[in-house]
C-alpha atoms as a PDB file:
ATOM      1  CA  UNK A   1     -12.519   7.352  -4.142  1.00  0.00           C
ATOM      2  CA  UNK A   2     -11.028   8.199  -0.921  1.00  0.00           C
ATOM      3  CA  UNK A   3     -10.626  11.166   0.943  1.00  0.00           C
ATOM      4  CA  UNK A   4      -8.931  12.616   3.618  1.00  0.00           C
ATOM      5  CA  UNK A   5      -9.637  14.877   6.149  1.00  0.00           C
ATOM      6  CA  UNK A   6      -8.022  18.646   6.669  1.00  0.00           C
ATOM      7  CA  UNK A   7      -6.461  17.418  10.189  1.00  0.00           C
ATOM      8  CA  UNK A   8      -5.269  13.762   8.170  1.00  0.00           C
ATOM      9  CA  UNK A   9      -3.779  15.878   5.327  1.00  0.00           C
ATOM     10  CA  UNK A  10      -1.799  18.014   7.959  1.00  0.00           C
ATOM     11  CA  UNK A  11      -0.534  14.807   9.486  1.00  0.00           C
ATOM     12  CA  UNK A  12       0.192  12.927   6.658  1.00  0.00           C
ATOM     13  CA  UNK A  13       2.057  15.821   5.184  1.00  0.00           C
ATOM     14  CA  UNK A  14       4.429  16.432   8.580  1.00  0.00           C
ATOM     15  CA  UNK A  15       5.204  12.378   8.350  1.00  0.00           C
ATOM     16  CA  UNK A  16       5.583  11.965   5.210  1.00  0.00           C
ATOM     17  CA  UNK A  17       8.529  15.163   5.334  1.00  0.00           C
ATOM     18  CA  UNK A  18       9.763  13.871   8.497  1.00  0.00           C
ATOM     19  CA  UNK A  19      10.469  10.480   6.903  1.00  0.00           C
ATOM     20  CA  UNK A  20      12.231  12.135   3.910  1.00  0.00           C
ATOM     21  CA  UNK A  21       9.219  11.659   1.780  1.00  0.00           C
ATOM     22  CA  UNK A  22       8.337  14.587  -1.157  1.00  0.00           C
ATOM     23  CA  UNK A  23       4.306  14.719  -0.555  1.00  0.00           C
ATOM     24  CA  UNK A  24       4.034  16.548  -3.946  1.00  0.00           C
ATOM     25  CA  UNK A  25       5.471  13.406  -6.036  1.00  0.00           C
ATOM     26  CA  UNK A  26       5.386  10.536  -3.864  1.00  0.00           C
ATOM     27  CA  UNK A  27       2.230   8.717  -2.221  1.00  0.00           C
ATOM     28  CA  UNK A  28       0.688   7.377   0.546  1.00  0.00           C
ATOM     29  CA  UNK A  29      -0.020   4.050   0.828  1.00  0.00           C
ATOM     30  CA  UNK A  30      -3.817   2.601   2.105  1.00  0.00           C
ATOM     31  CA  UNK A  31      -4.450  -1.374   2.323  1.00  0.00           C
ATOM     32  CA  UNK A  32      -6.278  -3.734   3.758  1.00  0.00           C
ATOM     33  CA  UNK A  33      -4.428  -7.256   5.057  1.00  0.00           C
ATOM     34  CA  UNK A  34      -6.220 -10.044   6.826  1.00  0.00           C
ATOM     35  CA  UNK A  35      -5.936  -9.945  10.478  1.00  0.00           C
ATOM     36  CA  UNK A  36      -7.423  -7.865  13.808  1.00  0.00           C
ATOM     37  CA  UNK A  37     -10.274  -8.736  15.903  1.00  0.00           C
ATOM     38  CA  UNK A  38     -12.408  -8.265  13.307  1.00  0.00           C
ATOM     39  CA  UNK A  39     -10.611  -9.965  11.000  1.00  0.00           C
ATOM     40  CA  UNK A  40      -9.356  -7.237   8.059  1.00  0.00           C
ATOM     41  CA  UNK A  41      -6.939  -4.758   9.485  1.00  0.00           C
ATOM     42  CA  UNK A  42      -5.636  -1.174   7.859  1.00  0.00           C
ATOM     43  CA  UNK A  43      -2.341  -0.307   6.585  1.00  0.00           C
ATOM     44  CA  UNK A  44      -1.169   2.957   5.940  1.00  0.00           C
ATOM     45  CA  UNK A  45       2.828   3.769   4.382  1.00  0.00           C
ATOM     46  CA  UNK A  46       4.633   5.577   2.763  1.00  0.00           C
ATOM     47  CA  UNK A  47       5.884   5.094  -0.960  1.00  0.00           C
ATOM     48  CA  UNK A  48       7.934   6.563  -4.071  1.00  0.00           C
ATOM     49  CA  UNK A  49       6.312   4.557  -6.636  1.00  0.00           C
ATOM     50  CA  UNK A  50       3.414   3.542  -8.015  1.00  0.00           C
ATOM     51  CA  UNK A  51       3.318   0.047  -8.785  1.00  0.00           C
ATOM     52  CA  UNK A  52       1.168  -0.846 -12.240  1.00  0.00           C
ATOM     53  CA  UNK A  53      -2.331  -2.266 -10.644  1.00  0.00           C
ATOM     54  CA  UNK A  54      -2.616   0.660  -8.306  1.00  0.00           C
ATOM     55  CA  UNK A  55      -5.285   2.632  -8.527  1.00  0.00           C
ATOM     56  CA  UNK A  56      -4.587   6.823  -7.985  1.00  0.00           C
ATOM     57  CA  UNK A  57      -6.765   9.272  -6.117  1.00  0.00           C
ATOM     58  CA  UNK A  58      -5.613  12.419  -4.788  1.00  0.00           C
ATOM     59  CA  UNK A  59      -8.021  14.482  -2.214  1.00  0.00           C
ATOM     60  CA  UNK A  60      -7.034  17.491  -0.068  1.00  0.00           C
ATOM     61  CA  UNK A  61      -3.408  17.188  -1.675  1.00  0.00           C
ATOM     62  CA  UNK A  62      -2.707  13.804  -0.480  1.00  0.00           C
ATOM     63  CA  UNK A  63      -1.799  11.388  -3.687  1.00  0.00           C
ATOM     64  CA  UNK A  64      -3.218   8.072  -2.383  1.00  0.00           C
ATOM     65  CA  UNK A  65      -2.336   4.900  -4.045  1.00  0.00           C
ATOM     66  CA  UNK A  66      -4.686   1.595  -3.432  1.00  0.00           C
ATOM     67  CA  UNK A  67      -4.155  -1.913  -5.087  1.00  0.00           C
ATOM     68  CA  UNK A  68      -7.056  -3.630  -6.716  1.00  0.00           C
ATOM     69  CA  UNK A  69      -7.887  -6.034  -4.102  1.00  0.00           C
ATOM     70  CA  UNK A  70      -7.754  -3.541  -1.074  1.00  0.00           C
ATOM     71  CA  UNK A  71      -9.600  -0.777  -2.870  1.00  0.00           C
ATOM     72  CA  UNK A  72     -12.812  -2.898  -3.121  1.00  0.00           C
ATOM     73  CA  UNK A  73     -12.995  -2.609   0.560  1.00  0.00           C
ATOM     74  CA  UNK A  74     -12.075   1.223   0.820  1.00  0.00           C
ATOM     75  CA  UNK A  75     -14.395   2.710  -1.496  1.00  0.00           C
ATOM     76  CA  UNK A  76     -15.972   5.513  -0.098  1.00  0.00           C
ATOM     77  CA  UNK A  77     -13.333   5.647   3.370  1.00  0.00           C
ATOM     78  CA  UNK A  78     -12.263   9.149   4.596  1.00  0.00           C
ATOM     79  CA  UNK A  79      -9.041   9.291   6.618  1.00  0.00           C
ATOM     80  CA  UNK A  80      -9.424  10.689   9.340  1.00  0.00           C
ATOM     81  CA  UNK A  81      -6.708  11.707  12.168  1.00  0.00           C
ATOM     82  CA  UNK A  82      -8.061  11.519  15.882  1.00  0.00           C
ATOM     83  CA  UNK A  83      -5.711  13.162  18.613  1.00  0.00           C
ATOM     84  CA  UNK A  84      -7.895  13.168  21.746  1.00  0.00           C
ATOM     85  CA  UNK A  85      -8.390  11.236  24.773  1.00  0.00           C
ATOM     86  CA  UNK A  86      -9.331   7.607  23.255  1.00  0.00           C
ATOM     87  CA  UNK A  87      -5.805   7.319  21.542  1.00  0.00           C
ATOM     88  CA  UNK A  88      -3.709   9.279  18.902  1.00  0.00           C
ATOM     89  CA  UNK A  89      -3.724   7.768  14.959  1.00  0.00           C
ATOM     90  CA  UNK A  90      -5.219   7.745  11.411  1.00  0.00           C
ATOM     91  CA  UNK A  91      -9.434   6.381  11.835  1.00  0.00           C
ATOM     92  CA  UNK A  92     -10.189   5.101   8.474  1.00  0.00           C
ATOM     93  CA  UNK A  93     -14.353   6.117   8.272  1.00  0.00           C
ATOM     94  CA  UNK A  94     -15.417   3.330   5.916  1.00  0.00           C
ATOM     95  CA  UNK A  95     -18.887   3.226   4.814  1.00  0.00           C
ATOM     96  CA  UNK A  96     -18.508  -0.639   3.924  1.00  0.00           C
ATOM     97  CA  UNK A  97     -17.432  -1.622   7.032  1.00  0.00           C
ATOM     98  CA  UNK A  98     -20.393  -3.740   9.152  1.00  0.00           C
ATOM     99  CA  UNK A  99     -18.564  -3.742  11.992  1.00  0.00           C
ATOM    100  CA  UNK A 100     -15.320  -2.279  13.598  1.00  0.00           C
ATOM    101  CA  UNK A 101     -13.465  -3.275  16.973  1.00  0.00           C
ATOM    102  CA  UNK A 102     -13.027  -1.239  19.553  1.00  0.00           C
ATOM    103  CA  UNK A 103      -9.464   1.010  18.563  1.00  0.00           C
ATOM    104  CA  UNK A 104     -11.065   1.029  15.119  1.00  0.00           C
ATOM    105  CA  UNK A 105      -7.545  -0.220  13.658  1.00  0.00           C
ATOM    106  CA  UNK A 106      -9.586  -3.785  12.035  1.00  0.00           C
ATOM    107  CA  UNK A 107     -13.163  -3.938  10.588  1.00  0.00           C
ATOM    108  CA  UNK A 108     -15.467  -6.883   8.806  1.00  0.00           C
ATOM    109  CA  UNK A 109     -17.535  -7.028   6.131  1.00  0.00           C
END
């Protein structure tokens, strides 16, 4: 499962309809991809369909779609949406992570 955050929802939702994207039928997009500092990195887009491994969650009235392989490492992650001082963006919270570089964009297992 993962879930997302009152303050990710709102963002997600104003992206997603600013990109011509229909939050209540298409999806967002989490993955993780080999690369950053810490050597997995997160992606986050936008997409109209579901392709057949995907796995489904939806939280807060986000639909979230996750292939196989990524989901193993993003069970249990809230998204989170940070606008303060130390930068503007999505934080993924991920409980599997064992450690996380500095802007939080890559993690390690």
């Amino acid at each position: 499962m993962i879930k997302v955050s009152e303050i990710a929802k709102k963002k997600v939702l104003e992206l997603m309809n600013d990109d011509n994207y229909n939050p209540t039928t298409d999806f967002v997009r989490v993955g993780v991809k080999s690369g950053g500092c810490s050597g997995l990195s997160y992606e986050l887009t936008f997409a109209k369909e579901k392709k057949e491994d995907d796995k489904l969650f939806e939280d807060n009235g986000v639909k979230i779609i996750v292939d196989k392989k990524s989901f193993l490492y993003l069970v249990g992650t809230t998204l989170e949406y940070s606008g303060g001082l130390n930068g503007t963006g999505f934080v993924f919270n991920n409980p599997n992570a064992q450690r996380t570089c500095g802007c939080g964009e890559s993690f390690s297992l």
